[in-house]
N, C-alpha and C. Protein backbone atom coordinates (compact mmCIF):
# COMPACT_ATOMS: atom_id res chain seq x y z
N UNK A 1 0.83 -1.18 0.00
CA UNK A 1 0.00 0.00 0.00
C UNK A 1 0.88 1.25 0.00
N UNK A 2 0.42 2.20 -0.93
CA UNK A 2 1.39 3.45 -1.39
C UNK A 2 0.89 4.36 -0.09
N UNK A 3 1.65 5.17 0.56
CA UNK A 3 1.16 5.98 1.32
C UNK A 3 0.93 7.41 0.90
N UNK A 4 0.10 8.28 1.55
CA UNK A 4 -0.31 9.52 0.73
C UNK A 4 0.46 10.77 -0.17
N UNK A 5 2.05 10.28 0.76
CA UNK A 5 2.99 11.20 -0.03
C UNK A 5 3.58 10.57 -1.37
N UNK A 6 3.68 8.81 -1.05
CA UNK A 6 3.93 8.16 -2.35
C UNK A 6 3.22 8.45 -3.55
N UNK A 7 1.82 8.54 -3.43
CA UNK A 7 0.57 8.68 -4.23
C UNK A 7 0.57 9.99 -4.94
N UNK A 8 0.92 10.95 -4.16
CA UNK A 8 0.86 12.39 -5.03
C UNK A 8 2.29 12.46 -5.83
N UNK A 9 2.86 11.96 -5.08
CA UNK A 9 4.67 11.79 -6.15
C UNK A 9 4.12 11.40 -7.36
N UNK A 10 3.68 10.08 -7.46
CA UNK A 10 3.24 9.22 -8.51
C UNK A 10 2.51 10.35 -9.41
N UNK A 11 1.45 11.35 -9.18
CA UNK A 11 0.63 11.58 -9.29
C UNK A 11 0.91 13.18 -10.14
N UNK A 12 1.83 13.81 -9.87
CA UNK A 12 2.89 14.43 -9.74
C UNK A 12 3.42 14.90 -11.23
N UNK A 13 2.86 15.08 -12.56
CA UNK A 13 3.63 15.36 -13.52
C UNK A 13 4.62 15.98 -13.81
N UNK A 14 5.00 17.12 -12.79
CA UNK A 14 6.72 17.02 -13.19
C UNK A 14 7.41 16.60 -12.77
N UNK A 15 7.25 15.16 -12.16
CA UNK A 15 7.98 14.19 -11.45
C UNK A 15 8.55 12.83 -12.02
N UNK A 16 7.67 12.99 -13.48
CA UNK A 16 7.90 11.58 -13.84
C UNK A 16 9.00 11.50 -14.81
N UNK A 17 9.67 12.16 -14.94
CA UNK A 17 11.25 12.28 -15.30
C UNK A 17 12.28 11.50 -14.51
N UNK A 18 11.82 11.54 -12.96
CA UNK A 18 12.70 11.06 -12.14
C UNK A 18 12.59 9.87 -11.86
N UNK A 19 13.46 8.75 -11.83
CA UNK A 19 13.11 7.31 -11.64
C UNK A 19 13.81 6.80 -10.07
N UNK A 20 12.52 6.95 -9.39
CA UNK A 20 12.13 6.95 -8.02
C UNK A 20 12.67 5.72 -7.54
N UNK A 21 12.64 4.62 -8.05
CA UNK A 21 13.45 3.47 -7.84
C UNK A 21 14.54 3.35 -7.85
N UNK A 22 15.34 4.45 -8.63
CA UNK A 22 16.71 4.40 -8.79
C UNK A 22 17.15 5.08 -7.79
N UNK A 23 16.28 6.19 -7.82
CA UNK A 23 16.58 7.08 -6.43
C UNK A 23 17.00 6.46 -5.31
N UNK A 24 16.08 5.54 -4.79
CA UNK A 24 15.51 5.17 -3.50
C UNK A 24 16.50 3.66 -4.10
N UNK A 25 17.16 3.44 -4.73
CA UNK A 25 18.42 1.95 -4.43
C UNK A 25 19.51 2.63 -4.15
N UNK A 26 19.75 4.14 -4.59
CA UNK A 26 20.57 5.12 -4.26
C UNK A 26 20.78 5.14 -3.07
N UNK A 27 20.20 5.67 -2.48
CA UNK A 27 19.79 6.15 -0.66
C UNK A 27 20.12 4.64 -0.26
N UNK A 28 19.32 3.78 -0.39
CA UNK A 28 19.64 2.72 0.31
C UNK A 28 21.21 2.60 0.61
N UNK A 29 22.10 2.53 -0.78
CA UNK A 29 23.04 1.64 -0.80
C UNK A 29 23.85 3.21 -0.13
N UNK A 30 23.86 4.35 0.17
CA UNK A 30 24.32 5.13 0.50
C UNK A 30 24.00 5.32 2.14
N UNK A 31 23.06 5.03 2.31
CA UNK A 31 22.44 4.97 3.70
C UNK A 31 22.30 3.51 4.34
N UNK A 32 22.77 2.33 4.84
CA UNK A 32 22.44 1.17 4.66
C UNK A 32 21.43 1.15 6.21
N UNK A 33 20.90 0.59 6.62
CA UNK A 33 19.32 0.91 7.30
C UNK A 33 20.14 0.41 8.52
N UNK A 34 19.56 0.82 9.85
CA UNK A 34 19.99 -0.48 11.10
C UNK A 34 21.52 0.35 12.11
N UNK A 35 21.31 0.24 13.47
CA UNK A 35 22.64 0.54 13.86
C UNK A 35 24.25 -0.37 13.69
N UNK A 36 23.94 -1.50 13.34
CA UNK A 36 25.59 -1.68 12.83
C UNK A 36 26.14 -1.32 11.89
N UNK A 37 24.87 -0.63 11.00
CA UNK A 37 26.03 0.16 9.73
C UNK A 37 25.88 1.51 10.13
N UNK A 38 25.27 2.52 11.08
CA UNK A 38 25.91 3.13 11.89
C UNK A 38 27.26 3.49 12.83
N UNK A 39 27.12 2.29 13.20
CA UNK A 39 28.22 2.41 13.83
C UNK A 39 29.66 1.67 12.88
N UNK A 40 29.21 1.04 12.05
CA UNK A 40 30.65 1.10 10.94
C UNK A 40 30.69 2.15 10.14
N UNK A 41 29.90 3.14 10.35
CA UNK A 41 30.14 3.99 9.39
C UNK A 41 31.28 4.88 10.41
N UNK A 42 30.67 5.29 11.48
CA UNK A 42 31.45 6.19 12.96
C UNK A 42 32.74 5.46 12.63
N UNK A 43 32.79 4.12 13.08
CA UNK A 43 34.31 3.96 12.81
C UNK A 43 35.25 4.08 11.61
N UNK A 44 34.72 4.09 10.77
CA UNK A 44 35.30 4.65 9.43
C UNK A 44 35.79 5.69 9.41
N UNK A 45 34.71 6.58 10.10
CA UNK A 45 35.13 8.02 10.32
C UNK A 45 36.13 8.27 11.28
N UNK A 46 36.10 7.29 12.29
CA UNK A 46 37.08 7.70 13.57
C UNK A 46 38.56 7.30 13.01
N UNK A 47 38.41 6.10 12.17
CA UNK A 47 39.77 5.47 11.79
C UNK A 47 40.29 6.54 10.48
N UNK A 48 39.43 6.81 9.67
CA UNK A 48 39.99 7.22 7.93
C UNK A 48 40.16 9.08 8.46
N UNK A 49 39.53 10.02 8.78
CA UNK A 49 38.97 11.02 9.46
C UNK A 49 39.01 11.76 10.29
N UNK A 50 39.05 11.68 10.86
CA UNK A 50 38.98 12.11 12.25
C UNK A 50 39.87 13.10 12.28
N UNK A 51 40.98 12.72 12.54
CA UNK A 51 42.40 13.13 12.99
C UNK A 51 42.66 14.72 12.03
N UNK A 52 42.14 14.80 10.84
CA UNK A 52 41.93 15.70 9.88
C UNK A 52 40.87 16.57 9.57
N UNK A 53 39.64 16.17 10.52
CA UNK A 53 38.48 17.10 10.17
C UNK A 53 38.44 18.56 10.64
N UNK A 54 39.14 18.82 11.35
CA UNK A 54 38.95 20.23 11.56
C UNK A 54 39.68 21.19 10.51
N UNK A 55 40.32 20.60 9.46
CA UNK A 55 41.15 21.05 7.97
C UNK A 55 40.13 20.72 7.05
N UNK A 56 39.80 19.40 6.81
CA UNK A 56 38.88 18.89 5.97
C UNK A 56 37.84 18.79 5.75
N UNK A 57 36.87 19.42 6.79
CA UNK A 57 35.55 19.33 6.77
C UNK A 57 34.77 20.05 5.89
N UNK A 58 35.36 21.08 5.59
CA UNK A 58 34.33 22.19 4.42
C UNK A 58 35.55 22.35 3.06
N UNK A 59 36.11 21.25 2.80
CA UNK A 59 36.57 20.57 1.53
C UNK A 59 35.25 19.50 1.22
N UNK A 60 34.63 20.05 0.19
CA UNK A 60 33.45 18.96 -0.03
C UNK A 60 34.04 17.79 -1.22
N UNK A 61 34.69 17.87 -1.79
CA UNK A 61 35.53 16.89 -2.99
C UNK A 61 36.08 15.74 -1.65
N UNK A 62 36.77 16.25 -0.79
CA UNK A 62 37.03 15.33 0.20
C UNK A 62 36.19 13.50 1.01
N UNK A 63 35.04 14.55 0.98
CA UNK A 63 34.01 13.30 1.76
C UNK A 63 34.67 13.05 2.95
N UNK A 64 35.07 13.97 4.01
CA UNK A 64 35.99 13.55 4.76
C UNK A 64 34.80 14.26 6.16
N UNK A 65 33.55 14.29 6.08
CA UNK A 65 32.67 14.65 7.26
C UNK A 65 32.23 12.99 7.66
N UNK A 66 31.61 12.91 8.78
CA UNK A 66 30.97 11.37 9.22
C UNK A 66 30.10 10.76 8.60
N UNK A 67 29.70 11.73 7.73
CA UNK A 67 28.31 10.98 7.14
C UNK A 67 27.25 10.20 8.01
N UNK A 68 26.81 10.64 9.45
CA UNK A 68 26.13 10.37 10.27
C UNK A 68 25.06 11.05 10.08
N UNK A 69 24.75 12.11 9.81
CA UNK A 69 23.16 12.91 9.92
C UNK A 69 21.98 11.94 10.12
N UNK A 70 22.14 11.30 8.77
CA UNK A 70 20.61 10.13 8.91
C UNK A 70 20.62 9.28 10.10
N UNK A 71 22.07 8.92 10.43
CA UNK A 71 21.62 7.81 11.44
C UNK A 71 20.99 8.47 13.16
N UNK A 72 21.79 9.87 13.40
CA UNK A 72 21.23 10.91 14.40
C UNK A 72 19.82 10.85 14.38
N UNK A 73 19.74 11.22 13.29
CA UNK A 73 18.60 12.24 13.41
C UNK A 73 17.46 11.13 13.51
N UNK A 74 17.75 10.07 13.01
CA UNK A 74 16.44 8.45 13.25
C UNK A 74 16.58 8.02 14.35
N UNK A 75 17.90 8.34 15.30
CA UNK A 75 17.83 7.59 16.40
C UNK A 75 18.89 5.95 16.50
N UNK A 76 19.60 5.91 15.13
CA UNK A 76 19.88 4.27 15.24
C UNK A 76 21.25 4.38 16.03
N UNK A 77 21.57 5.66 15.95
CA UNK A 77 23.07 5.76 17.05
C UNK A 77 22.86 7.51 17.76
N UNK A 78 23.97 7.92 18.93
CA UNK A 78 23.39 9.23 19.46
C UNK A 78 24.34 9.41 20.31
């Protein structure tokens, strides 16, 4: 069952350019769901990172921030 925001997306003509499935395998594989890939992500950051972020952090070519936001802000780590 599509929920009401799914439905108007769908519904949505200047939307259907965008292929929502691709999107959303995107996010997934960028976001992987659950706190142990939370917390392998933290250690990634603590091991690869860390030691350099206060130089590297607003170098965006870098990728050198935690990439934690999503997992905060859901609650799967804190």
């Amino acid at each position: 069952m599509l929920s009401d925001y799914q439905q108007t997306l769908e519904k949505n003509d200047s939307l259907q350019h965008i292929d929502m499935t691709a999107q959303l395998d995107r996010a997934r594989d960028a976001y992987p769901a659950g706190e142990p890939a939370a917390f392998q992500r933290l250690e990634a950051f603590v091991d690869d990172d860390i030691n350099n972020y206060d130089v590297s952090r607003d170098v965006p070519h870098l990728h050198a921030t935690s990439q934690l936001s999503a997992y905060l802000t859901i609650g799967s780590i804190s």
